[in-house]
N, C-alpha and C. Protein backbone atom coordinates (compact mmCIF):
# COMPACT_ATOMS: atom_id res chain seq x y z
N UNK A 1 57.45 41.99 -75.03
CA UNK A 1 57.69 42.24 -76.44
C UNK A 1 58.85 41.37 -76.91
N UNK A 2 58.77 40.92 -78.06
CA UNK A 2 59.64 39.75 -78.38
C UNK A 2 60.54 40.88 -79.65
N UNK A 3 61.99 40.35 -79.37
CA UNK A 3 62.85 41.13 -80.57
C UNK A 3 62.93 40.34 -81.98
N UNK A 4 63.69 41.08 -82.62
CA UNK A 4 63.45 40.17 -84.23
C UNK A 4 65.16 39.62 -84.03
N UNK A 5 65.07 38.99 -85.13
CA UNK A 5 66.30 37.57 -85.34
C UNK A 5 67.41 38.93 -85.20
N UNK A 6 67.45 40.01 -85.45
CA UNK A 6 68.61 40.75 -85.59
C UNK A 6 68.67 41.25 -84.72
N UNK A 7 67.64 41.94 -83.89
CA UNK A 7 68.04 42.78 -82.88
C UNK A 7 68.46 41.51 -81.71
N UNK A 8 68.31 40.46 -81.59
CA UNK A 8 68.62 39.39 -80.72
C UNK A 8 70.08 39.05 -81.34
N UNK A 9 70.92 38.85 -82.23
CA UNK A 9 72.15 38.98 -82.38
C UNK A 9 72.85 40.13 -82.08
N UNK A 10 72.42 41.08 -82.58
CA UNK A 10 73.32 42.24 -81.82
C UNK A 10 73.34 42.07 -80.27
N UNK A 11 72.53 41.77 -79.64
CA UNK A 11 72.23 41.70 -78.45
C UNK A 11 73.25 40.15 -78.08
N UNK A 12 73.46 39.58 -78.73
CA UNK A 12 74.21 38.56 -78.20
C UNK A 12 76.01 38.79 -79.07
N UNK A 13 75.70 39.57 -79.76
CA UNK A 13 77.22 40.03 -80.28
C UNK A 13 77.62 40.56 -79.33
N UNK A 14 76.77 41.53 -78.76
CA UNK A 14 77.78 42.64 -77.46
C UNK A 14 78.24 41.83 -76.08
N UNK A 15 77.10 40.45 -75.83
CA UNK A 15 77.59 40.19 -74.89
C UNK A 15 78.66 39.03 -74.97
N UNK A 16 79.17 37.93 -76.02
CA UNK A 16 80.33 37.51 -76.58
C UNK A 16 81.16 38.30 -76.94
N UNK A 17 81.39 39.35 -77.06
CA UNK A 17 82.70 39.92 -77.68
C UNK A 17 83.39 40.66 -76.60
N UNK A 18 82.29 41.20 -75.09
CA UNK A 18 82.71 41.49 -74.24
C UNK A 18 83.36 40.26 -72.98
N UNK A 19 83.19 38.98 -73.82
CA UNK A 19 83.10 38.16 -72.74
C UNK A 19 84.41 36.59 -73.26
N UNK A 20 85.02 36.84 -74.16
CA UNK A 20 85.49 36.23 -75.30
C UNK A 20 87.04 37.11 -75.67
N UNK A 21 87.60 37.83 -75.33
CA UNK A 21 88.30 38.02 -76.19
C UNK A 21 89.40 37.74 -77.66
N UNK A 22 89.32 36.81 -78.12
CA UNK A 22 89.31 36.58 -79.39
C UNK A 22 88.30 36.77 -80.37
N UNK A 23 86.87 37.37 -79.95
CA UNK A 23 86.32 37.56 -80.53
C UNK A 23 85.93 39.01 -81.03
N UNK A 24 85.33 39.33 -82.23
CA UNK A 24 85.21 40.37 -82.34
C UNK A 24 84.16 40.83 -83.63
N UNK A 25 83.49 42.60 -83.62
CA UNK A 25 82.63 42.48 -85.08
C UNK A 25 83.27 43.35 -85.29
N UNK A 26 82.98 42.73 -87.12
CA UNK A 26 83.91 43.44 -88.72
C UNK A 26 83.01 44.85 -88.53
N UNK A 27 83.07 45.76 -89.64
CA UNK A 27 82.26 46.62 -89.60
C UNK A 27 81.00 46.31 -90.38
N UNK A 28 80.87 45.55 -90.72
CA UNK A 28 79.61 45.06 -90.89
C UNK A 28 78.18 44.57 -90.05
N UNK A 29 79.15 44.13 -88.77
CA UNK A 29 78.45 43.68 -87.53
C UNK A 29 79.02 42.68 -87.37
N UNK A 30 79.43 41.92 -88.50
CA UNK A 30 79.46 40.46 -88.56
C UNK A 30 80.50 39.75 -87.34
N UNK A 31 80.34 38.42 -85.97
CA UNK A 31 81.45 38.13 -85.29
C UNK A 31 82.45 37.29 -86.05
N UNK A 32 83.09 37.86 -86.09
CA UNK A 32 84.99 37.42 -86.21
C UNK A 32 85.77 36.76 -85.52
N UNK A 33 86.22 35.27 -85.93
CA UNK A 33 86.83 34.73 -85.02
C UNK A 33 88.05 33.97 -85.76
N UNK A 34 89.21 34.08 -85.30
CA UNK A 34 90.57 33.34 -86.14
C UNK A 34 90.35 34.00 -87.77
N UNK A 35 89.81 35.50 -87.98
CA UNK A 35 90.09 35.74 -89.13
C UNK A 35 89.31 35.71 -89.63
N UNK A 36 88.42 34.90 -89.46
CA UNK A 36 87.04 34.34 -90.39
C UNK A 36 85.38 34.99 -89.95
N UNK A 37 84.52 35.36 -90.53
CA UNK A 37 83.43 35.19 -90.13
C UNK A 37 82.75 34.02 -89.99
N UNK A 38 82.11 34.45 -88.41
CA UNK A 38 81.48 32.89 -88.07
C UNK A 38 80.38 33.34 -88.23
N UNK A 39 79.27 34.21 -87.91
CA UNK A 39 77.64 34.64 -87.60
C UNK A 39 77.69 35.84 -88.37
N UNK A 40 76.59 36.01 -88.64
CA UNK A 40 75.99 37.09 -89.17
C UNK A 40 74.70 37.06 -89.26
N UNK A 41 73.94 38.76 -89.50
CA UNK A 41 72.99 38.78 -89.94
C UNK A 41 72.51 39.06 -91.60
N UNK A 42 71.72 38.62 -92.29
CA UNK A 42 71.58 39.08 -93.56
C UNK A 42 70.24 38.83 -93.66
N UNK A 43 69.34 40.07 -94.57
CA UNK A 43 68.24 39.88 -94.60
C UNK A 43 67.04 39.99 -93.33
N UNK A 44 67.58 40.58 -92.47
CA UNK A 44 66.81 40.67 -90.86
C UNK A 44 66.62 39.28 -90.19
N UNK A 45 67.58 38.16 -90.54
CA UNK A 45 68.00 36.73 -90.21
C UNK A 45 69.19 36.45 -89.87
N UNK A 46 69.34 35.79 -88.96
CA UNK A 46 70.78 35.22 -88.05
C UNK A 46 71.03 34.04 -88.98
N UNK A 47 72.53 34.23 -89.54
CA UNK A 47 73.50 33.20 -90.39
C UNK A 47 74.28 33.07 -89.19
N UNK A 48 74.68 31.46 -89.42
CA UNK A 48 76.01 30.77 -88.54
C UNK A 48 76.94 30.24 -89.96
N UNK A 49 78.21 29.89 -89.92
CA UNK A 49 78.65 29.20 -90.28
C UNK A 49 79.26 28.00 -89.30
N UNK A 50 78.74 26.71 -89.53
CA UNK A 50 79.19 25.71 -88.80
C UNK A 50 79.93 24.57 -89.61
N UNK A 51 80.29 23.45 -88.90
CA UNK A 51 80.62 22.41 -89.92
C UNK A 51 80.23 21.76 -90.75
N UNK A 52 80.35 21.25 -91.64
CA UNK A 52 79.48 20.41 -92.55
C UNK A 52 78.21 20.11 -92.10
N UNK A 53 79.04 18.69 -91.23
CA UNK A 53 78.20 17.96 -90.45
C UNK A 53 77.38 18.81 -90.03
N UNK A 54 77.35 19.53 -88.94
CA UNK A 54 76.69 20.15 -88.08
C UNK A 54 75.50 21.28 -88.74
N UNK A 55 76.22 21.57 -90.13
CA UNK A 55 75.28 22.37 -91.13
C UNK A 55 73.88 21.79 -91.85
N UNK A 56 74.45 20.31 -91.78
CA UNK A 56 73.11 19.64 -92.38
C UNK A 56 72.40 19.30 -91.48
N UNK A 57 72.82 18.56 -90.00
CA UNK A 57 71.93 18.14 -88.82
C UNK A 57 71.00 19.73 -88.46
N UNK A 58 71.92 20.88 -88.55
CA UNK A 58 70.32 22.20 -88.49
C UNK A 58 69.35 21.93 -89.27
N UNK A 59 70.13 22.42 -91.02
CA UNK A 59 68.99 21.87 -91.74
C UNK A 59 67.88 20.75 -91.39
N UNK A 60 68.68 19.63 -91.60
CA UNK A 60 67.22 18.40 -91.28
C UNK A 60 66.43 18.43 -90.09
N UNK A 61 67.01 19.47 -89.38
CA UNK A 61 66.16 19.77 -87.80
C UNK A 61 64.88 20.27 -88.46
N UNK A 62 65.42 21.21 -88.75
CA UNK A 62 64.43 21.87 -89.25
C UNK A 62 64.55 23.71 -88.56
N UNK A 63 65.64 23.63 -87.96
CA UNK A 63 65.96 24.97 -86.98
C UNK A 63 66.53 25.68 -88.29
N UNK A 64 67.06 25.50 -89.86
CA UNK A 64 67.50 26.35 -90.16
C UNK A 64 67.14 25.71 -91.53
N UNK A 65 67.83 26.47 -92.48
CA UNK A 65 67.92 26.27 -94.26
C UNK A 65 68.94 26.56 -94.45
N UNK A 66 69.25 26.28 -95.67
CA UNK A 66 70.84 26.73 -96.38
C UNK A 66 70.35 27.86 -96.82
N UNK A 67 71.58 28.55 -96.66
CA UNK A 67 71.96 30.02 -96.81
C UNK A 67 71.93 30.28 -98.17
N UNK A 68 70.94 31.25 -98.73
CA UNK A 68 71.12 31.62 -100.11
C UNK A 68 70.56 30.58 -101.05
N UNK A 69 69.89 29.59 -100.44
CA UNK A 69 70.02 28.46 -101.22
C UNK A 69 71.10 27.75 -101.68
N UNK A 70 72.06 27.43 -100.71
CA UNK A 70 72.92 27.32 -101.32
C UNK A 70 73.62 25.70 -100.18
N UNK A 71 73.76 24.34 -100.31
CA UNK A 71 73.96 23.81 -99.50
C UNK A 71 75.25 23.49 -98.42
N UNK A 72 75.78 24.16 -98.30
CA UNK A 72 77.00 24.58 -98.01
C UNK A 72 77.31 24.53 -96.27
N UNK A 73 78.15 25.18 -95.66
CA UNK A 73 78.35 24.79 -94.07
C UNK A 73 77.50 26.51 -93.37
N UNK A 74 76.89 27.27 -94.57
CA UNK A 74 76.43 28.32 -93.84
C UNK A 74 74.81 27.89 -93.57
N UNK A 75 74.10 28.40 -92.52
CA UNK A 75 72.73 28.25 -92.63
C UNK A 75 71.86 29.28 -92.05
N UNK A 76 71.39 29.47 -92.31
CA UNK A 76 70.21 30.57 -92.18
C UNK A 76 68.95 29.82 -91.27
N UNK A 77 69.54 30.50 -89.90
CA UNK A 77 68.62 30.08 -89.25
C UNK A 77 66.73 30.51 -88.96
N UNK A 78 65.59 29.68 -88.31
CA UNK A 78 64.78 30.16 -88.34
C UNK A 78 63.92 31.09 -87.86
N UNK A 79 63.75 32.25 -88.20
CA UNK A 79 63.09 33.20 -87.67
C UNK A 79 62.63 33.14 -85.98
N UNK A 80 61.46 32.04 -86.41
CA UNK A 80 60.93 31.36 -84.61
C UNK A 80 61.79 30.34 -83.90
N UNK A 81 63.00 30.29 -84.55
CA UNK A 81 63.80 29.60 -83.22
C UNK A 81 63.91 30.60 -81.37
N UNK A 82 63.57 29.42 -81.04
CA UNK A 82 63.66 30.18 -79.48
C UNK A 82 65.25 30.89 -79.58
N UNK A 83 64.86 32.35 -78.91
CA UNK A 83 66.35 32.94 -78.87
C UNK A 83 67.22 32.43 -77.88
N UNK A 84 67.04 30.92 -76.91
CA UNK A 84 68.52 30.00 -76.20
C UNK A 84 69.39 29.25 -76.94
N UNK A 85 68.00 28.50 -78.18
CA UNK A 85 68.70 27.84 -79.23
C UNK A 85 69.79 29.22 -80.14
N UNK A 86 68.93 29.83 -80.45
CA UNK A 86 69.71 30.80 -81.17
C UNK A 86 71.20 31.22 -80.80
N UNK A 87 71.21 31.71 -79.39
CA UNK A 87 72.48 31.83 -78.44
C UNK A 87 73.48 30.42 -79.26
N UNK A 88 72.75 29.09 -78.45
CA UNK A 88 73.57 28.35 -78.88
C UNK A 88 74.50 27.90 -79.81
N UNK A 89 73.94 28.22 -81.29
CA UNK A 89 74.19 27.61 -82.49
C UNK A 89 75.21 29.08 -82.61
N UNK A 90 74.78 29.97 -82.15
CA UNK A 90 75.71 31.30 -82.28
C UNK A 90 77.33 31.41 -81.71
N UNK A 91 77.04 30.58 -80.56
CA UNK A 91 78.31 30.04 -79.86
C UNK A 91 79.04 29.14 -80.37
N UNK A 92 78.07 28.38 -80.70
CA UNK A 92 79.03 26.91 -81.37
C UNK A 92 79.88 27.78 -82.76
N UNK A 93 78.87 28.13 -83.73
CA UNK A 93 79.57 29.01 -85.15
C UNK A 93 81.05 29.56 -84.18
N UNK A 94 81.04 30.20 -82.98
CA UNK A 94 82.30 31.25 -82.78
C UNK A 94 82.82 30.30 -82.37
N UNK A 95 82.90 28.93 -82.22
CA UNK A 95 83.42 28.46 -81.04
C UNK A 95 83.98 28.58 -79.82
N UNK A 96 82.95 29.19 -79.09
CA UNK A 96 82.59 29.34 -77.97
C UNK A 96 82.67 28.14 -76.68
């Protein structure tokens, strides 16, 4: 049985925050790192915030869209991304 984009972040929130200590979730869920939110879920979809750069190379992958419509360093990743990529881009957002 395959999980959805959210229940696979929670599932990777618990195991970074136990494994990371600078890291941590708001009460929202959202991981927290230097103050800031880096990941989240919204909409039953995994958000990263990454760098610019790194925000548009998802986009043009095609692994994600801008968040909200909106073109910015957040992106809303894709539903059917394999959940390793997912891990990944989740790590990179915390810098991990």
């Amino acid at each position: 049985m395959t999980s959805s984009p959210a229940e696979l972040f929670d599932r990777l929130a618990v195991e970074f925050v136990a494994a990371h200590p600078g890291l941590r979730r708001n009460t929202r869920g959202s991981l927290v790192t230097h103050g800031a939110v880096r990941a989240m879920t919204s909409r039953g979809r995994v958000v990263v915030r990454l760098t610019s750069e790194r925000a548009e190379e998802v986009r043009a992958s095609g692994e994600g869209a801008a968040y909200k419509g909106q073109p910015n360093r957040w992106v809303e990743l894709a539903a059917d991304l394999p959940h390793e990529r997912v891990a990944a881009l989740v790590a990179e957002a915390c810098e991990l």
